[in-house]
PDB file of N, CA and C in Angstrom:
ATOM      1  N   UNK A   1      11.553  -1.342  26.909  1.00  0.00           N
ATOM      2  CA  UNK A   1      12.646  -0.513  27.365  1.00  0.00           C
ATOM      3  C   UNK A   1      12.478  -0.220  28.850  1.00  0.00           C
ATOM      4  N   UNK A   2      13.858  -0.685  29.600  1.00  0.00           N
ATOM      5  CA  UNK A   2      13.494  -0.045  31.013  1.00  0.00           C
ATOM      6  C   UNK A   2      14.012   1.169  30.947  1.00  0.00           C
ATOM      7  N   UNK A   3      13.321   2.342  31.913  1.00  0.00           N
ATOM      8  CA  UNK A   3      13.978   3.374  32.241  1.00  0.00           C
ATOM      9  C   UNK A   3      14.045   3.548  33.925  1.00  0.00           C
ATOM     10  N   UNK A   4      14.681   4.286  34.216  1.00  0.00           N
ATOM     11  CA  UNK A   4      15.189   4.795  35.973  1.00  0.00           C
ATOM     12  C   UNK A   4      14.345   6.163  36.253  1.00  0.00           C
ATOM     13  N   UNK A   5      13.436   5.905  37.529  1.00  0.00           N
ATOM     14  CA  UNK A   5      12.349   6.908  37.883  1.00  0.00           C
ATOM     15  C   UNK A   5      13.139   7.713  38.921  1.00  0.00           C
ATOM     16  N   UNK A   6      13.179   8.993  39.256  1.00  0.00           N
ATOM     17  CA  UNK A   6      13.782   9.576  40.045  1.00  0.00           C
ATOM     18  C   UNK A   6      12.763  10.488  40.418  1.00  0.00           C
ATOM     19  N   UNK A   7      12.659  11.136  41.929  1.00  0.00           N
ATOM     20  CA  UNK A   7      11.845  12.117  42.161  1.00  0.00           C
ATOM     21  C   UNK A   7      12.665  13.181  43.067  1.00  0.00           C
ATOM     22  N   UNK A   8      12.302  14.609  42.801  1.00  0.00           N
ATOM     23  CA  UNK A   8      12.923  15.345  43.109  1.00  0.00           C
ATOM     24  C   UNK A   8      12.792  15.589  44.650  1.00  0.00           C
ATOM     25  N   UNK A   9      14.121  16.418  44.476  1.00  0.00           N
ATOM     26  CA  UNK A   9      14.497  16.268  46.500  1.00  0.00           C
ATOM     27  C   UNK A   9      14.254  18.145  46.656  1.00  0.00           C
ATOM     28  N   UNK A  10      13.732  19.078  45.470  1.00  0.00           N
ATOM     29  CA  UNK A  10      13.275  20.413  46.055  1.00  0.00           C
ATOM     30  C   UNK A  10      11.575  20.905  45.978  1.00  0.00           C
ATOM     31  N   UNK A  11      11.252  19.384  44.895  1.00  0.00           N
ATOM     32  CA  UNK A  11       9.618  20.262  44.189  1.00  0.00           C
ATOM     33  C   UNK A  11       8.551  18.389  44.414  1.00  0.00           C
ATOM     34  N   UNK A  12       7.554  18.642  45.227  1.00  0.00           N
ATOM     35  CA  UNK A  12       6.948  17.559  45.254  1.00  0.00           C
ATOM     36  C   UNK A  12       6.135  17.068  44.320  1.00  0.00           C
ATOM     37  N   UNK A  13       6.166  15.827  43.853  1.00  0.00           N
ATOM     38  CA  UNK A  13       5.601  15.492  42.809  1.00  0.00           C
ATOM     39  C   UNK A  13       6.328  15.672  41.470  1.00  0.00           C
ATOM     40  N   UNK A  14       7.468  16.253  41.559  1.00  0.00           N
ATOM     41  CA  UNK A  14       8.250  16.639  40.310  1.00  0.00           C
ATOM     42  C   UNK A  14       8.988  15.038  40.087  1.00  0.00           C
ATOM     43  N   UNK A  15       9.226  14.136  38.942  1.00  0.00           N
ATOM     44  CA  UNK A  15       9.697  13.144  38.777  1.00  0.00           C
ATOM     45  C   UNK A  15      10.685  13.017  37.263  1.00  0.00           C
ATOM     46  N   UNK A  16      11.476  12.512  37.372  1.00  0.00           N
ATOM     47  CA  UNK A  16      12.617  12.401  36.005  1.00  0.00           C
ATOM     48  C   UNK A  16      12.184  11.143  35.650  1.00  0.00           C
ATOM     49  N   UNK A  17      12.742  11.083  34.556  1.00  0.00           N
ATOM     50  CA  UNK A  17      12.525   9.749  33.744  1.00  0.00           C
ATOM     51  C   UNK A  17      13.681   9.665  32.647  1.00  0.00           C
ATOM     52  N   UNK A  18      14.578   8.468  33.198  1.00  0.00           N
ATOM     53  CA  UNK A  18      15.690   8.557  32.449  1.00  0.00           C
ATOM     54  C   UNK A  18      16.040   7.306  31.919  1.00  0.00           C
ATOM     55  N   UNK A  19      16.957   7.024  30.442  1.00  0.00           N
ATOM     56  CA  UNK A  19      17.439   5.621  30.077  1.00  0.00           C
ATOM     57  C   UNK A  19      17.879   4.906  30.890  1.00  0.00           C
ATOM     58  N   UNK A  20      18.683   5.097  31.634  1.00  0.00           N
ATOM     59  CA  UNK A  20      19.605   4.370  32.617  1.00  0.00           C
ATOM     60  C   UNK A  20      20.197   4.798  33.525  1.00  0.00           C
ATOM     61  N   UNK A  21      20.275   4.402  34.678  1.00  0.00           N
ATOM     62  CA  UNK A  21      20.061   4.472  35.917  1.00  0.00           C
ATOM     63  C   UNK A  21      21.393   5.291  35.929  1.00  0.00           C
ATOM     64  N   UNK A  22      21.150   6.564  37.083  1.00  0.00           N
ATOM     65  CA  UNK A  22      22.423   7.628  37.514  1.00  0.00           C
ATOM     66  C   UNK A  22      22.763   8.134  36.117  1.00  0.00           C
ATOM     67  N   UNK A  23      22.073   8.118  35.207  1.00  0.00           N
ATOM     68  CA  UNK A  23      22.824   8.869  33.976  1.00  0.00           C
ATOM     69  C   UNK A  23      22.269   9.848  33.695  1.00  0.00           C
ATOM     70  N   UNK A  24      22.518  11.390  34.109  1.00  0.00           N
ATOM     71  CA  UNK A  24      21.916  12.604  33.854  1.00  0.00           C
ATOM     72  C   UNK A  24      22.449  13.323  32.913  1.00  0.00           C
ATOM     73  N   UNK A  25      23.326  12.648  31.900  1.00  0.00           N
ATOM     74  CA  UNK A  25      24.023  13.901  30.978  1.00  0.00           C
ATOM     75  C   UNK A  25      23.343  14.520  30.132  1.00  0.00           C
ATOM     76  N   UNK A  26      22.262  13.927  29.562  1.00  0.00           N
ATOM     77  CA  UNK A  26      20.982  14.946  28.417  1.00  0.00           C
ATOM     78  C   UNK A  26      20.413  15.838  29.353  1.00  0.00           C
ATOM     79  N   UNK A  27      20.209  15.594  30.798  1.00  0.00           N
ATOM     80  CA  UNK A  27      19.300  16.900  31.073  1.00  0.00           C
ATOM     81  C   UNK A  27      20.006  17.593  31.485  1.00  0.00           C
ATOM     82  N   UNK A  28      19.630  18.689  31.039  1.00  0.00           N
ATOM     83  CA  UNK A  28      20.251  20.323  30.692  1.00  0.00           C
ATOM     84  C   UNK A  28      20.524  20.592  32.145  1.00  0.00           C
ATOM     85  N   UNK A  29      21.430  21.382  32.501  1.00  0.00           N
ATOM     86  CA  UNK A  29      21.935  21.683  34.164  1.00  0.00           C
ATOM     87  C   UNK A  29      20.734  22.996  34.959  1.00  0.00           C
ATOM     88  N   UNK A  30      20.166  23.416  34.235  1.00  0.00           N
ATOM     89  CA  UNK A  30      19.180  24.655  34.504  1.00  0.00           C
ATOM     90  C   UNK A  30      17.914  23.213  35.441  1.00  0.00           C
ATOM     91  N   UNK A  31      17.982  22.794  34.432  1.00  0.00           N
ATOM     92  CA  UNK A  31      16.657  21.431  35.427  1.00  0.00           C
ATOM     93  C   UNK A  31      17.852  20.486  36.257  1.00  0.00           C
ATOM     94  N   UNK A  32      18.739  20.046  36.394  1.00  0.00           N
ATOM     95  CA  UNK A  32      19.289  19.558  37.116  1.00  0.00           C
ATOM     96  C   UNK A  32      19.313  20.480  38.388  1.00  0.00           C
ATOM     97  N   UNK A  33      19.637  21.962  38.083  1.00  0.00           N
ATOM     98  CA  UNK A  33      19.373  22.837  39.357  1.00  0.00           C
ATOM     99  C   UNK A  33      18.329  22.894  40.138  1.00  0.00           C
ATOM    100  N   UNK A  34      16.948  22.780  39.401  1.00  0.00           N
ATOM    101  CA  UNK A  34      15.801  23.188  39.903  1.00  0.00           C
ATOM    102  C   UNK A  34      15.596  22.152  40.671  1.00  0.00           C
ATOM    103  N   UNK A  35      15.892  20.646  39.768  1.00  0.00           N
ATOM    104  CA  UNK A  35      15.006  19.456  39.672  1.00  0.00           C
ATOM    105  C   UNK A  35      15.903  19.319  41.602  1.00  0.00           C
ATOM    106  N   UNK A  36      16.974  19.762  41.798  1.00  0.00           N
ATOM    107  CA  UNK A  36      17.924  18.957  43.038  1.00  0.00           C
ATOM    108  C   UNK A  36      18.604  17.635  43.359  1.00  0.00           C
ATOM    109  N   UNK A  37      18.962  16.805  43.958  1.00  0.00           N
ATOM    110  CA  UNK A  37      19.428  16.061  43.647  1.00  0.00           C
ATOM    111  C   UNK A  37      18.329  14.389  43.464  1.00  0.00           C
ATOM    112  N   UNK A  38      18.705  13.668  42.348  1.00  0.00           N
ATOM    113  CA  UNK A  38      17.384  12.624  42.576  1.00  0.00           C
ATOM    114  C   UNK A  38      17.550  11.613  43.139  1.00  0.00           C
ATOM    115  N   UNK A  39      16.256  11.385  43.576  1.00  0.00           N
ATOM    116  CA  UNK A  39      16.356  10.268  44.802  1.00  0.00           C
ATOM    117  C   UNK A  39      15.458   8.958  43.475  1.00  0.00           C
ATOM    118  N   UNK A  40      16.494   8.438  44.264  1.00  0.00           N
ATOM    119  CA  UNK A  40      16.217   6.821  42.568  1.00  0.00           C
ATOM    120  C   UNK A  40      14.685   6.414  43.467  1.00  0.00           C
ATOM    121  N   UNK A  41      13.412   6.192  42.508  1.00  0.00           N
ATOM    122  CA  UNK A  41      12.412   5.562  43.149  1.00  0.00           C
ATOM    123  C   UNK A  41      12.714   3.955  42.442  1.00  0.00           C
ATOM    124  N   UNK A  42      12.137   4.104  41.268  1.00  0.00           N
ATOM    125  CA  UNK A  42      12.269   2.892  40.597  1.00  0.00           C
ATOM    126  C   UNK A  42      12.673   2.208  38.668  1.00  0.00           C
ATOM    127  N   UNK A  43      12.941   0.751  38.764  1.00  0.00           N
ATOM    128  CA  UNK A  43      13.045   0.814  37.339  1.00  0.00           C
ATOM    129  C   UNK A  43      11.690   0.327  36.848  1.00  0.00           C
ATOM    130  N   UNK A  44      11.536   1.312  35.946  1.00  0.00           N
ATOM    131  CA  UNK A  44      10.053   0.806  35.142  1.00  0.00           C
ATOM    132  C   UNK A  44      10.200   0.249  33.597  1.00  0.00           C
ATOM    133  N   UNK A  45       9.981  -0.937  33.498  1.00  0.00           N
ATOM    134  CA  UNK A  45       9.222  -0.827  31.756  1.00  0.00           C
ATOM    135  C   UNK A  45       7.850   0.001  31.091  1.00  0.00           C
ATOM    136  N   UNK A  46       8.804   0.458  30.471  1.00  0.00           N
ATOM    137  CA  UNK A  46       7.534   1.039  29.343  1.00  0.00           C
ATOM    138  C   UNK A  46       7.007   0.241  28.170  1.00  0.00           C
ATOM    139  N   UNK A  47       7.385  -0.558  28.344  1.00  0.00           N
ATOM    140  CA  UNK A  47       7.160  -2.025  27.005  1.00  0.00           C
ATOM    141  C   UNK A  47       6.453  -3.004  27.537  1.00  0.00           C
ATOM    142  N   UNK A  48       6.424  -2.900  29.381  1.00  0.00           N
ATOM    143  CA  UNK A  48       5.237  -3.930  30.021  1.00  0.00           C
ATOM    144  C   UNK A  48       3.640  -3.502  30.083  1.00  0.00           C
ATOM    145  N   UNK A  49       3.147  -3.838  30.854  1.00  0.00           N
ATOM    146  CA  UNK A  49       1.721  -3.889  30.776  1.00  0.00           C
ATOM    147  C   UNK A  49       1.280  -3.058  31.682  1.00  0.00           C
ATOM    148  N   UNK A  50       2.017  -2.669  32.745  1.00  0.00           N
ATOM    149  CA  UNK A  50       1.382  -1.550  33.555  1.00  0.00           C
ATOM    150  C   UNK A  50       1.351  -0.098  33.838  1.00  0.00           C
ATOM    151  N   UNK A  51       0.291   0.104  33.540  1.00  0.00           N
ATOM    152  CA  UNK A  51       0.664   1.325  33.197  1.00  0.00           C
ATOM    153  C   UNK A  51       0.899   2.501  34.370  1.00  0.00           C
ATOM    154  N   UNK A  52       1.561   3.685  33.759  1.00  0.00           N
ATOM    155  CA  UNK A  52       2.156   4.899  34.781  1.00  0.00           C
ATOM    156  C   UNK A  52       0.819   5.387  35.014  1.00  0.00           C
ATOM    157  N   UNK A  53       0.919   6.075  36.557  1.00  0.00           N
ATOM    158  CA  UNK A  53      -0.174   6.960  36.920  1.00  0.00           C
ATOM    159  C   UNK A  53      -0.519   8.234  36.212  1.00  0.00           C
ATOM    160  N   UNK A  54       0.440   9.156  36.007  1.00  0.00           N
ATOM    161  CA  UNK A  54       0.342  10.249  35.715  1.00  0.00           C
ATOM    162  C   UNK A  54       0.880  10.682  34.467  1.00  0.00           C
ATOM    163  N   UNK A  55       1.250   9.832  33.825  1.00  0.00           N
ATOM    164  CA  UNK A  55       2.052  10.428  32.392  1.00  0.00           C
ATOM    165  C   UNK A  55       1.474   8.623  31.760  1.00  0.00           C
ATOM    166  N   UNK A  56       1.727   9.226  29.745  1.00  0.00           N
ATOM    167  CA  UNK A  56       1.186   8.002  29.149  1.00  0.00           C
ATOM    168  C   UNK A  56       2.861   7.616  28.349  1.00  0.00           C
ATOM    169  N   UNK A  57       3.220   6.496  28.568  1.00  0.00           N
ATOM    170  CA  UNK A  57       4.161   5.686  28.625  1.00  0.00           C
ATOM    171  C   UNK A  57       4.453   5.453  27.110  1.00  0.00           C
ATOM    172  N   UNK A  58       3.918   5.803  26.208  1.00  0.00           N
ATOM    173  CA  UNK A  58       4.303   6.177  24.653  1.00  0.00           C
ATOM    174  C   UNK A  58       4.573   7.316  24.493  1.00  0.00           C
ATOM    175  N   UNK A  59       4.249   8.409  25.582  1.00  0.00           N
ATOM    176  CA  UNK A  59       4.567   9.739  25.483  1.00  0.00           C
ATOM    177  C   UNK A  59       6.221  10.125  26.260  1.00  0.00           C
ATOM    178  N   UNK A  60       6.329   9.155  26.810  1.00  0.00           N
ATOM    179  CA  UNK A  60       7.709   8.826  27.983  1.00  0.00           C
ATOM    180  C   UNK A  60       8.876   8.243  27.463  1.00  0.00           C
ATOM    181  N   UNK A  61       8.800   7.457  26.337  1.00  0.00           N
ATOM    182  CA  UNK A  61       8.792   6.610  25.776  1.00  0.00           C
ATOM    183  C   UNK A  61       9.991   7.619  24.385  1.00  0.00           C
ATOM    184  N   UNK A  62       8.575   8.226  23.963  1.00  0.00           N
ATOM    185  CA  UNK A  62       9.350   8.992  22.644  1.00  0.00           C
ATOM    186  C   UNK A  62      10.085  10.001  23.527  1.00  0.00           C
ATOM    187  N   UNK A  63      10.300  11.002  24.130  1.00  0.00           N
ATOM    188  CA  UNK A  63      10.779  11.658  24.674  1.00  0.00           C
ATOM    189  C   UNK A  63      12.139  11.557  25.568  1.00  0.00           C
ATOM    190  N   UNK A  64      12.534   9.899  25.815  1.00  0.00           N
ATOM    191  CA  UNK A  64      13.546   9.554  26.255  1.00  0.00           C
ATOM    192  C   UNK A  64      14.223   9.328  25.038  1.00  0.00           C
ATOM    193  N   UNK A  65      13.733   9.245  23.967  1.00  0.00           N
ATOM    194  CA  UNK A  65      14.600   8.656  22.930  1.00  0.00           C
ATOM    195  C   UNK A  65      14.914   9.665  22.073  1.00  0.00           C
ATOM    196  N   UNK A  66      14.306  10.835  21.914  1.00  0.00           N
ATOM    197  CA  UNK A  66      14.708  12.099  21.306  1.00  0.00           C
ATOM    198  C   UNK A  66      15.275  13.186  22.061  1.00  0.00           C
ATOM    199  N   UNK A  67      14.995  12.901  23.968  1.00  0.00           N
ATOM    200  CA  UNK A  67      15.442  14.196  24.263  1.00  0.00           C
ATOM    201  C   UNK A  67      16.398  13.911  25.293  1.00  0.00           C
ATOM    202  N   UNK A  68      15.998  12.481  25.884  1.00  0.00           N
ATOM    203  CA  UNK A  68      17.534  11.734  26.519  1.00  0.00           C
ATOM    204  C   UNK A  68      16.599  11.789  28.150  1.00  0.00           C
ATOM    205  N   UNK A  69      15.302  12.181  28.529  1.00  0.00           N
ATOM    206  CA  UNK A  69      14.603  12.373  29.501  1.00  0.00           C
ATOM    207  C   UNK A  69      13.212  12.955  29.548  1.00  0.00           C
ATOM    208  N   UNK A  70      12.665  12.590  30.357  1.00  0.00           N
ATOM    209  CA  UNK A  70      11.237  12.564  30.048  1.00  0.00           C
ATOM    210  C   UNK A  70      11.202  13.514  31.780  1.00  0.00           C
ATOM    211  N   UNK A  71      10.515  14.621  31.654  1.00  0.00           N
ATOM    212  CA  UNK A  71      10.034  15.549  33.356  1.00  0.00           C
ATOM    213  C   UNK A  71       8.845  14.948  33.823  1.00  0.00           C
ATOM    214  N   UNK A  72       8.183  14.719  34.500  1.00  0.00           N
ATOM    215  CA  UNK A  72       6.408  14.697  34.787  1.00  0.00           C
ATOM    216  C   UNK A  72       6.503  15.866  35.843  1.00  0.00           C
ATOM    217  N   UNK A  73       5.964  16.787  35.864  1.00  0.00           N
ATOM    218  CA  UNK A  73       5.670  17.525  36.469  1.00  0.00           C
ATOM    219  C   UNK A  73       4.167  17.289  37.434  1.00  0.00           C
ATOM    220  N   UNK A  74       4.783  17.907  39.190  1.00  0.00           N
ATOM    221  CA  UNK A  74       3.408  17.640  40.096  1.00  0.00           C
ATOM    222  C   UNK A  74       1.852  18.170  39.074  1.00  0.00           C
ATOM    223  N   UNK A  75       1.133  17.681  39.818  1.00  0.00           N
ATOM    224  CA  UNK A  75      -0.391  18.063  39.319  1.00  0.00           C
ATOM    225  C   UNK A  75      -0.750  19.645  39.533  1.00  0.00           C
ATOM    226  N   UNK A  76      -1.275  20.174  39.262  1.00  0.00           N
ATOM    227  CA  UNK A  76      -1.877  21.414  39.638  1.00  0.00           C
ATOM    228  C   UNK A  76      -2.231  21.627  40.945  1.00  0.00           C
ATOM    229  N   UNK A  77      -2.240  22.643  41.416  1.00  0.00           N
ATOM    230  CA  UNK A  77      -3.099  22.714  42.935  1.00  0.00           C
ATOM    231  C   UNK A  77      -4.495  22.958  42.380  1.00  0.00           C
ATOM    232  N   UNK A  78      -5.346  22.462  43.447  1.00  0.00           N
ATOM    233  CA  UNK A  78      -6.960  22.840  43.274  1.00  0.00           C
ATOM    234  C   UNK A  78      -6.854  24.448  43.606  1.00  0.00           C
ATOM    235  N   UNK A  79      -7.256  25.143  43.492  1.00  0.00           N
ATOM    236  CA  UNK A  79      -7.873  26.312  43.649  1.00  0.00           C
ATOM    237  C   UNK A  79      -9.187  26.047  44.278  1.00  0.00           C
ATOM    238  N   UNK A  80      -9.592  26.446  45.911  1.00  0.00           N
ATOM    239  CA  UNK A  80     -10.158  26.041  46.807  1.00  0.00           C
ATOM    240  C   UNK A  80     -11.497  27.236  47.076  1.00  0.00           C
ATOM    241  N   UNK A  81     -10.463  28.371  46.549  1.00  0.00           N
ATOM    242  CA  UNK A  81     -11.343  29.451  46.432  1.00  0.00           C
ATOM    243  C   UNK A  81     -12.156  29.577  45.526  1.00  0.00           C
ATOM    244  N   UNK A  82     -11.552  29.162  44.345  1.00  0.00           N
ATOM    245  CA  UNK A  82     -12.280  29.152  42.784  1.00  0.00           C
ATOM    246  C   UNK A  82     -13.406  28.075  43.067  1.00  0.00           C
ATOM    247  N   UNK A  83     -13.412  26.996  43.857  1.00  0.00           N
ATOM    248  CA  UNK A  83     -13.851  25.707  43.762  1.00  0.00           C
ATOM    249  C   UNK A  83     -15.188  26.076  44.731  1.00  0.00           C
ATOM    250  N   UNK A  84     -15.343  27.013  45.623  1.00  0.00           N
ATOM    251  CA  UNK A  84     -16.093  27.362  46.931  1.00  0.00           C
ATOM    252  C   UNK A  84     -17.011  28.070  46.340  1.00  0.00           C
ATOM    253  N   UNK A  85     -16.682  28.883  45.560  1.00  0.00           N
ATOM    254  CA  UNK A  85     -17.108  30.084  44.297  1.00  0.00           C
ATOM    255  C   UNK A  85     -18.109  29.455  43.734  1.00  0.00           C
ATOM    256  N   UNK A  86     -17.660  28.494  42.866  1.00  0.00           N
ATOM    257  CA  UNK A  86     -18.647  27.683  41.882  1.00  0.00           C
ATOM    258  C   UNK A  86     -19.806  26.889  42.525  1.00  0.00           C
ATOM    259  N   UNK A  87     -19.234  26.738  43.368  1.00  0.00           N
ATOM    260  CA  UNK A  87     -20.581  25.654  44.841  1.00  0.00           C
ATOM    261  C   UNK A  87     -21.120  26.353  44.956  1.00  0.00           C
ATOM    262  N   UNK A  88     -21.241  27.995  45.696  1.00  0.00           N
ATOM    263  CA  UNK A  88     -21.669  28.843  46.576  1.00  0.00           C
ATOM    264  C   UNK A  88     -22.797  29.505  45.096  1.00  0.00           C
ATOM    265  N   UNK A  89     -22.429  29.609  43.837  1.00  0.00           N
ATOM    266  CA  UNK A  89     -23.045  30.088  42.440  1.00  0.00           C
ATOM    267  C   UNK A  89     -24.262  28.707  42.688  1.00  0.00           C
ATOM    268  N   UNK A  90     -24.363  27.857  42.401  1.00  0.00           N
ATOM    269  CA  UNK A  90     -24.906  26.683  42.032  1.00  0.00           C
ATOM    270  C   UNK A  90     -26.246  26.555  43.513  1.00  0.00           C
ATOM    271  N   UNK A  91     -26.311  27.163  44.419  1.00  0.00           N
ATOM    272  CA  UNK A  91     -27.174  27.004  45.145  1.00  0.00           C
ATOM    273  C   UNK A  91     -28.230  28.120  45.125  1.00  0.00           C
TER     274      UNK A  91
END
C-alpha cells in the first residue's frame, strides 16, 4: 500500500500519514488546525522493504485503514538539566 507523507508547517517533526495524496477528509479538523497546512514530503510503501525511521510501518499501516490517518508525532526533547543531574550524581 502506498501512502502520502506530509509534514507539518506549525510543529517540527510533527508528520501525517495518509491513503492518498491531498486527501484529508478522516482527519478530524481540531488536528487539521493544529497540524497547519501540509507540506507533501513523500509517497511511501508500507508493503516495501524499507523501513520508516520513526514509526513501525505495520503500526501505520493498521491505523490508516481503521482511522483514515496515521500522526507521528516529533520525538521528545532531551531534558538537559535532568541529563547534567544524572552525570554530575555518577561522579
Amino acid at each position: 500500500m502506498l501512502c502520502a507523507i506530509y509534514k507539518s508547517s506549525k510543529k517540527e517533526g510533527m508528520y501525517l500519514f495518509v491513503e492518498k495524496r491531498d486527501q484529508f477528509e478522516q482527519v478530524p479538523d481540531e488536528l487539521r488546525q493544529l497540524f497547519g497546512k501540509p507540506q507533501f514530503v513523500m509517497l511511501f510503501n508500507l508493503n516495501g522493504d524499507k523501513p520508516l525511521k520513526r514509526a513501525d510501518k505495520e503500526d501505520v499501516l493498521q491505523k490508516i485503514q481503521t482511522q483514515g490517518f496515521y500522526l507521528q508525532m516529533p520525538p521528545p526533547t532531551e531534558n538537559l538539566h535532568k541529563l547534567f543531574l544524572e552525570q554530575q550524581g555518577k561522579r
